[in-house]
C-alpha atoms as a PDB file:
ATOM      1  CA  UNK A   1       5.482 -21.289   3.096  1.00  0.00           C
ATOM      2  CA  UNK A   2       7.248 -18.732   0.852  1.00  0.00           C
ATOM      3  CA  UNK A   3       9.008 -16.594   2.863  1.00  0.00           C
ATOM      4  CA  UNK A   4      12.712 -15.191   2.856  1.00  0.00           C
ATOM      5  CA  UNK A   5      15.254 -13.437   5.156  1.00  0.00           C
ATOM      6  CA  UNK A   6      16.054 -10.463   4.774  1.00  0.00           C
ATOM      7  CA  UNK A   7      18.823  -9.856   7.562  1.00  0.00           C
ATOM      8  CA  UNK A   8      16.817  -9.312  10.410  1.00  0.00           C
ATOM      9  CA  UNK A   9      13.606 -10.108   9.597  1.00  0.00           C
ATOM     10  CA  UNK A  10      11.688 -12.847   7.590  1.00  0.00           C
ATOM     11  CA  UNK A  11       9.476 -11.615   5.212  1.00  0.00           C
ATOM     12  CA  UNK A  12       6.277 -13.725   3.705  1.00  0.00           C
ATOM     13  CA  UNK A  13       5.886 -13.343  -0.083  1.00  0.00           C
ATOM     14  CA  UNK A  14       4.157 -14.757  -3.622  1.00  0.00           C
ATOM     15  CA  UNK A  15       5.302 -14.127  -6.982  1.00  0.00           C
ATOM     16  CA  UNK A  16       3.083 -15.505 -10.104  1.00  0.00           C
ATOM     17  CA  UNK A  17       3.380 -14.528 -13.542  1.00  0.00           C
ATOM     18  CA  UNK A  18       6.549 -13.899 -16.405  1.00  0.00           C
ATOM     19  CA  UNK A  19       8.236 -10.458 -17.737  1.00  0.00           C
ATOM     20  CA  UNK A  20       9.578  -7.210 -16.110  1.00  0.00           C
ATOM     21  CA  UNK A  21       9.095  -7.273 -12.413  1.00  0.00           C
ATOM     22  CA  UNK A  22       6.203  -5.696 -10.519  1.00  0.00           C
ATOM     23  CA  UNK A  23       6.639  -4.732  -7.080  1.00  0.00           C
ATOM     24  CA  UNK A  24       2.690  -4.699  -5.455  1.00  0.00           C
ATOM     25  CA  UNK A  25       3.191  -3.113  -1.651  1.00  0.00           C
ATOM     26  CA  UNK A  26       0.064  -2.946   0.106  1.00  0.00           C
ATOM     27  CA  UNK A  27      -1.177  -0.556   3.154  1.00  0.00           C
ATOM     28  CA  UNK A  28      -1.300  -0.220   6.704  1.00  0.00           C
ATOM     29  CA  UNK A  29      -2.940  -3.803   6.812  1.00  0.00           C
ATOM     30  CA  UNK A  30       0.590  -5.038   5.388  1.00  0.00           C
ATOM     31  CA  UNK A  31      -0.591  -8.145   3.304  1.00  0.00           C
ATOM     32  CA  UNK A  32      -0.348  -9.147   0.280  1.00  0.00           C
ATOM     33  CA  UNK A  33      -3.336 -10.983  -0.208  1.00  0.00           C
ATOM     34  CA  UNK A  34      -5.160  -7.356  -0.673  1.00  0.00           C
ATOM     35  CA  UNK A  35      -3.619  -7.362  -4.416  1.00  0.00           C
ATOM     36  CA  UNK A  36      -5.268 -10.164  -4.831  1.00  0.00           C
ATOM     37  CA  UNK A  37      -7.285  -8.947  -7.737  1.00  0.00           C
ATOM     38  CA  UNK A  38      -4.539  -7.345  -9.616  1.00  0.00           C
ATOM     39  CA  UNK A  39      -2.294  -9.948  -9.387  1.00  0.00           C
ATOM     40  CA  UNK A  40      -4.833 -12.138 -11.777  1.00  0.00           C
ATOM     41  CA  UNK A  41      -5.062  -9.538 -14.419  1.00  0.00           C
ATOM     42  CA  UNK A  42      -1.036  -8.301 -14.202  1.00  0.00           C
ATOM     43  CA  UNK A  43       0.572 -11.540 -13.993  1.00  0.00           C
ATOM     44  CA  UNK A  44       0.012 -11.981 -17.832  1.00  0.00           C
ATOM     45  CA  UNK A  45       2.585  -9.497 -19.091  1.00  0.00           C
ATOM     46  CA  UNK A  46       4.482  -8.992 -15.618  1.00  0.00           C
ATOM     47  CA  UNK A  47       6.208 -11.038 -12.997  1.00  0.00           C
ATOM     48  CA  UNK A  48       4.294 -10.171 -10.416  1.00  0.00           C
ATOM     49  CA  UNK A  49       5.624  -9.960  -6.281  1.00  0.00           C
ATOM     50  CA  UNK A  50       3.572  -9.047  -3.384  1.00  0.00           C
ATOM     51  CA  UNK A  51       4.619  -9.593   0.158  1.00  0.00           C
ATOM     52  CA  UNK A  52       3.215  -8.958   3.797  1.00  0.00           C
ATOM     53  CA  UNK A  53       5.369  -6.320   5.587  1.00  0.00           C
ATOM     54  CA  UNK A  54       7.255  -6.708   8.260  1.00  0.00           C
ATOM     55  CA  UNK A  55       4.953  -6.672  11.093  1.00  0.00           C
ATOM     56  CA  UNK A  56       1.978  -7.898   9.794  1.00  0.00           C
ATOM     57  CA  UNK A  57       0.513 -11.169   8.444  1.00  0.00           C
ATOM     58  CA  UNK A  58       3.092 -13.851   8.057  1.00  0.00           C
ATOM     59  CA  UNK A  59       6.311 -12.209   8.171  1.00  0.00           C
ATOM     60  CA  UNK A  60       7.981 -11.583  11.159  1.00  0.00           C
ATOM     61  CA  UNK A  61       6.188  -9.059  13.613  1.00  0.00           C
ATOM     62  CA  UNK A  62       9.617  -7.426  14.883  1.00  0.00           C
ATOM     63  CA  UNK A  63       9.431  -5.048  17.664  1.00  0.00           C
ATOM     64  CA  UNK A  64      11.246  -2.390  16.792  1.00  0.00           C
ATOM     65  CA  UNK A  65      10.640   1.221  16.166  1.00  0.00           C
ATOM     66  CA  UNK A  66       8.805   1.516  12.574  1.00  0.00           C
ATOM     67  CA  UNK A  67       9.545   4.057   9.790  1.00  0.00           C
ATOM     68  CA  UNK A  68       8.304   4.246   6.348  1.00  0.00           C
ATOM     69  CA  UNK A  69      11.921   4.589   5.898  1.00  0.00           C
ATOM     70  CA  UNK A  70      12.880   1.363   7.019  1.00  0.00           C
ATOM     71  CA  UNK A  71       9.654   0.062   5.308  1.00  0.00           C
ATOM     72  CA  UNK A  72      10.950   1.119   2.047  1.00  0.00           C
ATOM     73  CA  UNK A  73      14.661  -0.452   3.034  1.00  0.00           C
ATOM     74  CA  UNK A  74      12.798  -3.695   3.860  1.00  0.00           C
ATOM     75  CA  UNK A  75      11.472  -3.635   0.014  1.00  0.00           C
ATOM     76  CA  UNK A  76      14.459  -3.077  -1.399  1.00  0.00           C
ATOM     77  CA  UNK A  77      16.014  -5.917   0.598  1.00  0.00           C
ATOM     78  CA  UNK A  78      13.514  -8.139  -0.582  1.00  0.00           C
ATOM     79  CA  UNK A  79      14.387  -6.823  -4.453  1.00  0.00           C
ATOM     80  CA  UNK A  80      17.614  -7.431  -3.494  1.00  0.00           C
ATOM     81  CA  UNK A  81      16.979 -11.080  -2.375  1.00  0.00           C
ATOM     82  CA  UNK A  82      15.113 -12.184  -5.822  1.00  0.00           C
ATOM     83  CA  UNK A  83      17.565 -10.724  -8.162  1.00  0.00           C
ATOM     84  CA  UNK A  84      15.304  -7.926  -9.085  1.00  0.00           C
ATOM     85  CA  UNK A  85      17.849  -4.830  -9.717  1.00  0.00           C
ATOM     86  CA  UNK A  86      15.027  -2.564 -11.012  1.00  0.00           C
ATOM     87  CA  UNK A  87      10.741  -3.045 -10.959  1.00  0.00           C
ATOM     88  CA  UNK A  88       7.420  -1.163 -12.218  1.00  0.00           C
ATOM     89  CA  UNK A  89       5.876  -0.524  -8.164  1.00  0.00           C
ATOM     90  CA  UNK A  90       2.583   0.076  -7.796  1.00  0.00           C
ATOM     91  CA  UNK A  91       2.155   1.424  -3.530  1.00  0.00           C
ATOM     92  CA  UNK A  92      -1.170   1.846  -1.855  1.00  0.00           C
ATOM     93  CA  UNK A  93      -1.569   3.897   0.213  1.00  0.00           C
ATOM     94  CA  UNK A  94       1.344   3.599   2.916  1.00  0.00           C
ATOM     95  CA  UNK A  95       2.870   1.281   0.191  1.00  0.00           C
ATOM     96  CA  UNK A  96       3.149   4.586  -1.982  1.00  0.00           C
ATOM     97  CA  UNK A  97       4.580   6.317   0.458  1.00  0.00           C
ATOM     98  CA  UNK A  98       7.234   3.492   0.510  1.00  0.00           C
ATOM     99  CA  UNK A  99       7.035   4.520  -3.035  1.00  0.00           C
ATOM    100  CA  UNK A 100       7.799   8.105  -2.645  1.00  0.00           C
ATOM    101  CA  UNK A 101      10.476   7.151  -0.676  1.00  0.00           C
ATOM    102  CA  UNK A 102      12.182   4.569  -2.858  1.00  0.00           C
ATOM    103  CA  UNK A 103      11.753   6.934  -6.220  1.00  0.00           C
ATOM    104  CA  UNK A 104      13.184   9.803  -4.285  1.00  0.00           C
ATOM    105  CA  UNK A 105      16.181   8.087  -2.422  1.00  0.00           C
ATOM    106  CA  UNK A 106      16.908   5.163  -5.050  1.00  0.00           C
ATOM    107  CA  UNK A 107      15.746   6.341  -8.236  1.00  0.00           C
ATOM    108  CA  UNK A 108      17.500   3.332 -10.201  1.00  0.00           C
ATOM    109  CA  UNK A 109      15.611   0.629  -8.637  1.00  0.00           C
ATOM    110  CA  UNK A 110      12.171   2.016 -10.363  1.00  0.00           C
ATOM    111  CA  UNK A 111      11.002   1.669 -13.780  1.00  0.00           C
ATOM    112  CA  UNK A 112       7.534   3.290 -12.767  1.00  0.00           C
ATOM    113  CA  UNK A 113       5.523   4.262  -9.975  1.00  0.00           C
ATOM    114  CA  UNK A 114       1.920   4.234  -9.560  1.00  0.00           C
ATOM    115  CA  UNK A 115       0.939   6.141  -5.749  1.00  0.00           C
ATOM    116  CA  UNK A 116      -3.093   4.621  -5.181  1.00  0.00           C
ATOM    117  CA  UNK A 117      -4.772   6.231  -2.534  1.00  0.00           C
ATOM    118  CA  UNK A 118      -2.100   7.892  -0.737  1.00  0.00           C
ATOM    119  CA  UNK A 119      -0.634  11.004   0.601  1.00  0.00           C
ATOM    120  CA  UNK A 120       2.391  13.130   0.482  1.00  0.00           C
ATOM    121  CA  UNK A 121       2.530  14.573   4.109  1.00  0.00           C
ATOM    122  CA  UNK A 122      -0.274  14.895   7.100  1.00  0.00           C
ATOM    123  CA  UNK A 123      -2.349  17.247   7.549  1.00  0.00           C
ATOM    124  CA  UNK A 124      -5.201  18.157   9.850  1.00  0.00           C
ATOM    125  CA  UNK A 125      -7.537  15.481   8.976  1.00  0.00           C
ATOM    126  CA  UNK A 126      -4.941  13.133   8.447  1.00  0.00           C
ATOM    127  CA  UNK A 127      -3.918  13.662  12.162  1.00  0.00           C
ATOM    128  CA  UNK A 128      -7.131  13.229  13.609  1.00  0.00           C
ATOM    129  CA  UNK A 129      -8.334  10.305  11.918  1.00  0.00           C
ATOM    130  CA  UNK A 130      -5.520   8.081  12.733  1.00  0.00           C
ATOM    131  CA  UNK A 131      -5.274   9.240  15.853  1.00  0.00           C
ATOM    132  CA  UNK A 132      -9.291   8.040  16.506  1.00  0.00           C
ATOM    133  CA  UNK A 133      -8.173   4.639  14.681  1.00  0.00           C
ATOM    134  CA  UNK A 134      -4.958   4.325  17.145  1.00  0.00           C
ATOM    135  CA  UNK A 135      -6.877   5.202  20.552  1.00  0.00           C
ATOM    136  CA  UNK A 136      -9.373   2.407  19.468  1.00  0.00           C
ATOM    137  CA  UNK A 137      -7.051   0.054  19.100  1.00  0.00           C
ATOM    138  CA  UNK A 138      -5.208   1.155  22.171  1.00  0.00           C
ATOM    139  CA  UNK A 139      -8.271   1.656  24.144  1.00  0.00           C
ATOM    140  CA  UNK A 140     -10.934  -1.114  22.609  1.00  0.00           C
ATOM    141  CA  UNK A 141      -8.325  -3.657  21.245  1.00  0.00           C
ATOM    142  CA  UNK A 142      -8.043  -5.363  17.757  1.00  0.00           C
ATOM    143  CA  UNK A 143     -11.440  -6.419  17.255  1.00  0.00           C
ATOM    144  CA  UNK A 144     -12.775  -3.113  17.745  1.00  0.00           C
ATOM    145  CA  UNK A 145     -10.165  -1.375  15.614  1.00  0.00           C
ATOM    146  CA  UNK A 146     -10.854  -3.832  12.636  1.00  0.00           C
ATOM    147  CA  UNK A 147     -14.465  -3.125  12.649  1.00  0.00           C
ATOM    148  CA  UNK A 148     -14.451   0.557  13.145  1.00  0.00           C
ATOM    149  CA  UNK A 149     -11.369   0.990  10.199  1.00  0.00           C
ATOM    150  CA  UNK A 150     -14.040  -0.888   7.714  1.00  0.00           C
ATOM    151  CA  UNK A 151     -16.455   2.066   8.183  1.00  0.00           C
ATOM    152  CA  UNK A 152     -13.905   4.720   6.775  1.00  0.00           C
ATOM    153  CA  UNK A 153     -11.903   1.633   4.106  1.00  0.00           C
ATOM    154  CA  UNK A 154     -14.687   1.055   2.323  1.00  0.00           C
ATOM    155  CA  UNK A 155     -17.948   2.460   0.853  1.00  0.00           C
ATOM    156  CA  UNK A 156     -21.333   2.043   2.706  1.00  0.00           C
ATOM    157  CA  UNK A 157     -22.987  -0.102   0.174  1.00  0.00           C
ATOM    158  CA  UNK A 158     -20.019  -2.416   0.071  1.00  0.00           C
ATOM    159  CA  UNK A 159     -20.040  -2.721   3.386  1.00  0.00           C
ATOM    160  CA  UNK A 160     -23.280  -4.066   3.190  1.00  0.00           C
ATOM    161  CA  UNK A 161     -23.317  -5.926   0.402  1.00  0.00           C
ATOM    162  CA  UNK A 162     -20.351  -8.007   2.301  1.00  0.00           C
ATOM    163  CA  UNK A 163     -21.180  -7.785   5.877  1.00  0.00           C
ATOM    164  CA  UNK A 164     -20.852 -11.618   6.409  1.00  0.00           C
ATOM    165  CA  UNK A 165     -17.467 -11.832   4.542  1.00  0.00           C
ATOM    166  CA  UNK A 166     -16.273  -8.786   6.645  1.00  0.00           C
ATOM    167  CA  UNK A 167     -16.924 -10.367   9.741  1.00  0.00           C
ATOM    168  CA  UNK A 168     -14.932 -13.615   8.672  1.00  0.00           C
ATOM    169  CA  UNK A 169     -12.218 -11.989   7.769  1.00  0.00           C
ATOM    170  CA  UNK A 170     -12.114  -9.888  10.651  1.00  0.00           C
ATOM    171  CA  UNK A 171     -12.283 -12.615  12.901  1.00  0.00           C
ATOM    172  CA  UNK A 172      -9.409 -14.294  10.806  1.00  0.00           C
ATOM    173  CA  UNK A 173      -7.341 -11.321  11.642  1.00  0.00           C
ATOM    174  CA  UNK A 174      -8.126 -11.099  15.184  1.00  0.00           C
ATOM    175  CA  UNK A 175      -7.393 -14.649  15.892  1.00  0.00           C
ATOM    176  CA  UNK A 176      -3.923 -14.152  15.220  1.00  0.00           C
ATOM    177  CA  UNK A 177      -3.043 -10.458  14.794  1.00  0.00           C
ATOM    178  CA  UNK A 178       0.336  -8.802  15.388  1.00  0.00           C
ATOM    179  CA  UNK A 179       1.413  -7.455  19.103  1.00  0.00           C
ATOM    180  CA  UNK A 180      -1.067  -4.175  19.800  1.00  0.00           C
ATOM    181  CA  UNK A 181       2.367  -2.333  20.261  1.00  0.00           C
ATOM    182  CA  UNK A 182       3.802  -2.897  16.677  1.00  0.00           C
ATOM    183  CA  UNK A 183       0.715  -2.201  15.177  1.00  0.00           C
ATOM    184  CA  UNK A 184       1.155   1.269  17.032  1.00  0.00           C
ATOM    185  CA  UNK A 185       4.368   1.748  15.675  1.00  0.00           C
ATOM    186  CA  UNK A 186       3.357   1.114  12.150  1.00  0.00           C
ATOM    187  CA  UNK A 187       0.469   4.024  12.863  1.00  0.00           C
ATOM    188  CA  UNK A 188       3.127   6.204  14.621  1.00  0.00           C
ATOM    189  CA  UNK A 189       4.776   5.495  11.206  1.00  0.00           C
ATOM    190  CA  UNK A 190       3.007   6.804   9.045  1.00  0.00           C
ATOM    191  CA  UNK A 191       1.336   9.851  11.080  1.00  0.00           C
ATOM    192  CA  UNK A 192       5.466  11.183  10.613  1.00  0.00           C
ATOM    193  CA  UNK A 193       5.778  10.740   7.124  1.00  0.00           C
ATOM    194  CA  UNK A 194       6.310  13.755   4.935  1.00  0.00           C
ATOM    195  CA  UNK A 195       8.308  13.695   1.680  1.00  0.00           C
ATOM    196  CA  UNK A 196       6.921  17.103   0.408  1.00  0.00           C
ATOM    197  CA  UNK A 197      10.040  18.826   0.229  1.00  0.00           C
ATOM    198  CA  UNK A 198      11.572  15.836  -2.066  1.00  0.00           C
ATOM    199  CA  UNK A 199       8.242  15.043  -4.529  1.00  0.00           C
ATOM    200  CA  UNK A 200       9.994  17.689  -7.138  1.00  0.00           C
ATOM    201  CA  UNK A 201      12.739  15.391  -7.418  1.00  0.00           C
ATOM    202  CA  UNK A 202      11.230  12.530  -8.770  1.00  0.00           C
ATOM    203  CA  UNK A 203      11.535  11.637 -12.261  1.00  0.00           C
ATOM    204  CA  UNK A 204      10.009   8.210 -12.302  1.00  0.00           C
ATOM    205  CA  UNK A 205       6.957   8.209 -14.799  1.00  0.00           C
ATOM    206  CA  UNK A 206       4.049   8.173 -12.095  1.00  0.00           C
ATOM    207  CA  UNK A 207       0.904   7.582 -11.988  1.00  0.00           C
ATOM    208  CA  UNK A 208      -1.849   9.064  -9.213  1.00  0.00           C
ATOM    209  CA  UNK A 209      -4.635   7.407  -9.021  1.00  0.00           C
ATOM    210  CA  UNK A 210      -7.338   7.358  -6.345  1.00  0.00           C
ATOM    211  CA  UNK A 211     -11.359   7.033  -5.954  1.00  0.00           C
ATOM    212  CA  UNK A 212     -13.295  10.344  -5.740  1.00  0.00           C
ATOM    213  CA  UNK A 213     -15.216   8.842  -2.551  1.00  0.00           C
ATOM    214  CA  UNK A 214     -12.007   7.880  -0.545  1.00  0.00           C
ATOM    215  CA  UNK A 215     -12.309   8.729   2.852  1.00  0.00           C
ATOM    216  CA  UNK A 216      -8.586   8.179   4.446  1.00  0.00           C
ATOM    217  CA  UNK A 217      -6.943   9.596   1.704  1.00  0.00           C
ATOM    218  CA  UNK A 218      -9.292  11.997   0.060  1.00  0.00           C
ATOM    219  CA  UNK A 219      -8.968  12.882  -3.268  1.00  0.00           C
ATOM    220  CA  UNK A 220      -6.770  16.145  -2.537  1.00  0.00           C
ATOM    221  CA  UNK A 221      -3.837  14.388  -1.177  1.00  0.00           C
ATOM    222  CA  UNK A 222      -3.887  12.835  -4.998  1.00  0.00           C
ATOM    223  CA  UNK A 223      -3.939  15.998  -6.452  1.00  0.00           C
ATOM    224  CA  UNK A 224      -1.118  17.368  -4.530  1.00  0.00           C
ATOM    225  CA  UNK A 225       0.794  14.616  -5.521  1.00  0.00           C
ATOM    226  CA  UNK A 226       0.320  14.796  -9.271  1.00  0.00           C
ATOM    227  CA  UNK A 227       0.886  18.565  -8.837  1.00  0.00           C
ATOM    228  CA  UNK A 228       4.348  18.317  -7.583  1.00  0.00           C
ATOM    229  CA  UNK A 229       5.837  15.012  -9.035  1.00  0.00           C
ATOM    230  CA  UNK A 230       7.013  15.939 -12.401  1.00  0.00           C
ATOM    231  CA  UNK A 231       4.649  14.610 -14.935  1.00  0.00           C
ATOM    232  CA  UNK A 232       2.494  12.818 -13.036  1.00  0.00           C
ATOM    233  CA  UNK A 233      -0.918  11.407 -14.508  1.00  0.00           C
ATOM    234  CA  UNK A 234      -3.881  11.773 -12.055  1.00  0.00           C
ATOM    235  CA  UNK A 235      -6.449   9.225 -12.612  1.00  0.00           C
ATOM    236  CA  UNK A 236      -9.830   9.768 -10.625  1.00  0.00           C
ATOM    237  CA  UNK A 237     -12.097   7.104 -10.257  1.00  0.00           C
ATOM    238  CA  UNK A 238     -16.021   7.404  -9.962  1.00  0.00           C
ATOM    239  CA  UNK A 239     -16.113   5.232  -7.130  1.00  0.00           C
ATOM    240  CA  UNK A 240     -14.344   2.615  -4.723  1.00  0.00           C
ATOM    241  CA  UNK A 241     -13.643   4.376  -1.537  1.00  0.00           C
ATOM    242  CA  UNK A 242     -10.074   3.892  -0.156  1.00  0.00           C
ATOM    243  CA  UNK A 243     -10.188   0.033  -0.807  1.00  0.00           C
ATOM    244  CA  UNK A 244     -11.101   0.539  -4.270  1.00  0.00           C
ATOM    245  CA  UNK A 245      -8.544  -2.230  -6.056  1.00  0.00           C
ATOM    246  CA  UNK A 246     -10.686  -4.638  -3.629  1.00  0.00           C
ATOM    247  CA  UNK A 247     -13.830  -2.953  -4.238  1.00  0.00           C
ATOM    248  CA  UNK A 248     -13.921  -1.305  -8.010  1.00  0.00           C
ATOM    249  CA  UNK A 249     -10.831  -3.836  -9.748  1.00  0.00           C
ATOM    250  CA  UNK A 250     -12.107  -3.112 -13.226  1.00  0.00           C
ATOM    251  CA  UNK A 251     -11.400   0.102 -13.846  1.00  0.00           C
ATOM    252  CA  UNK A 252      -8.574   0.292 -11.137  1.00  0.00           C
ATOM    253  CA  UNK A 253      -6.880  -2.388 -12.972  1.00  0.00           C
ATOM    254  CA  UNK A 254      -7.644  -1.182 -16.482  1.00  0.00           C
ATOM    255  CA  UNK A 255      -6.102   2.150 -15.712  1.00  0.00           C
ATOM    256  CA  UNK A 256      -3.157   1.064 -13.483  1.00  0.00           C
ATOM    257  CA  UNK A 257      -2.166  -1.940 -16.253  1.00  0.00           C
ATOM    258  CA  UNK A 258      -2.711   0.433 -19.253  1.00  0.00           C
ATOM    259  CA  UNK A 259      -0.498   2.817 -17.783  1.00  0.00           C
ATOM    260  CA  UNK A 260       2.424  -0.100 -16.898  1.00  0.00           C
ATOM    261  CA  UNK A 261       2.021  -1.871 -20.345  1.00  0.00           C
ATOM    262  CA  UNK A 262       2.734   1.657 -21.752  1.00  0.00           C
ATOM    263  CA  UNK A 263       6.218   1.598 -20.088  1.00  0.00           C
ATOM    264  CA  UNK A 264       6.376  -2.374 -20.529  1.00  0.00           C
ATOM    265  CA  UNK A 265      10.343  -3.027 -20.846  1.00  0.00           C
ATOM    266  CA  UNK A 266       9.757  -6.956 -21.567  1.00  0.00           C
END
């Protein structure tokens, strides 16, 4: 099993593929297993590194208070630990707020940074939403959590179009999920996140990209972004929902590796 201290913590990771490094940080779920499809398509012209956070999947599930701060120093300890001094990073969702974070408060470790489906700060609907999710998985437990999340991840018709391969891997998950209270903490998390104030000081070439249909980070929160990091490109994509490099790869891959073989340093 591939997995590597970091200090206090032992985090799970894979790495496939030759050239510049490429940091792939996944979402609230943690694992990197969901880049699963990009990895296949970037690993030609990049060396490729995904990893479960701390706290989920196979890395350690520390109890301690979580930050996307400490998120993002957990990254950089894992650069730190492969001898990669400076990657392309490609965040979803809470990964690019790890990404926000890293390109504002250690500009020199990024070569790019592409934010998919994420946000810059809360707002209303942010608030309530994860607020539902949390009191279900409070309230209901994992099980319940995992299948009500699905309903807002994804789009209907992939939903049912996968049903049965839902189900297993929700009851994968469930059978041996992280401690209900650090899965709290990782909601808690993100719910405080805000790096609004800082976006205008990135000057990592960024991409935005996100589906028009997502539902947890809606297509606004992209356009935000792209308005107030410098430069940004905003790609929208017809379809996909908030899971769309799972659900839509082809064009999600097509425009996230066009834009990194653009700034290809190999």
């Amino acid at each position: 099993m591939p997995t590597i201290s970091i200090g206090d913590a032992e985090l799970y990771y894979e790495e496939a593929g030759h050239g510049p490094a490429l940091m792939l940080v996944s979402g609230l779920n943690g694992v990197g297993s969901f880049w699963v499809r990009q990895v296949a398509e970037l690993q030609r012209d990049f060396r490729v590194v995904t990893h479960d956070h701390r706290g989920t999947g196979k890395s350690s599930h520390s109890r301690i208070r979580y930050s996307v701060d400490q998120m993002a120093d957990d990254v950089l300890r894992l650069m730190d630990r492969l001898g990669i001094a400076r990657a392309h990073f490609v965040g979803h969702s809470t990964g690019g707020a790890i990404g926000q974070t890293i390109a504002s408060d250690h500009p020199d470790r990024l070569e790019t940074l592409v934010l998919s489906a994420t946000w810059a700060g809360p707002d209303a609907y942010f608030h309530r939403l994860f607020e539902m999710r949390r009191q279900v998985l409070v309230t209901l437990g994992v099980e319940a959590y995992l299948r009500s999340s699905v309903l807002v991840l994804a789009p209907p018709w992939w939903v049912s179009a996968n049903d049965a391969a839902i189900a297993e891997e929700h009851r994968r998950a469930a059978a041996a999920p992280a401690p209900v209270e650090v899965m709290t903490s990782r909601i808690d998390a993100i719910v405080a996140f805000d790096r609004r104030a800082r976006l205008s000081e990135i000057r990592t070439p960024t991409l935005v990209i996100v589906a028009s249909d997502d539902m947890v980070t809606p297509r606004f929160y992209s356009d935000e972004l792209a308005e107030r990091v410098p430069g940004a490109k905003l790609v929208v994509l017809e379809g996909g929902g908030h899971f769309a490099p799972q659900v839509t790869p082809a064009p999600y891959n097509a425009a996230v590796g066009a834009f990194l073989r653009a700034h290809h340093t190999g």
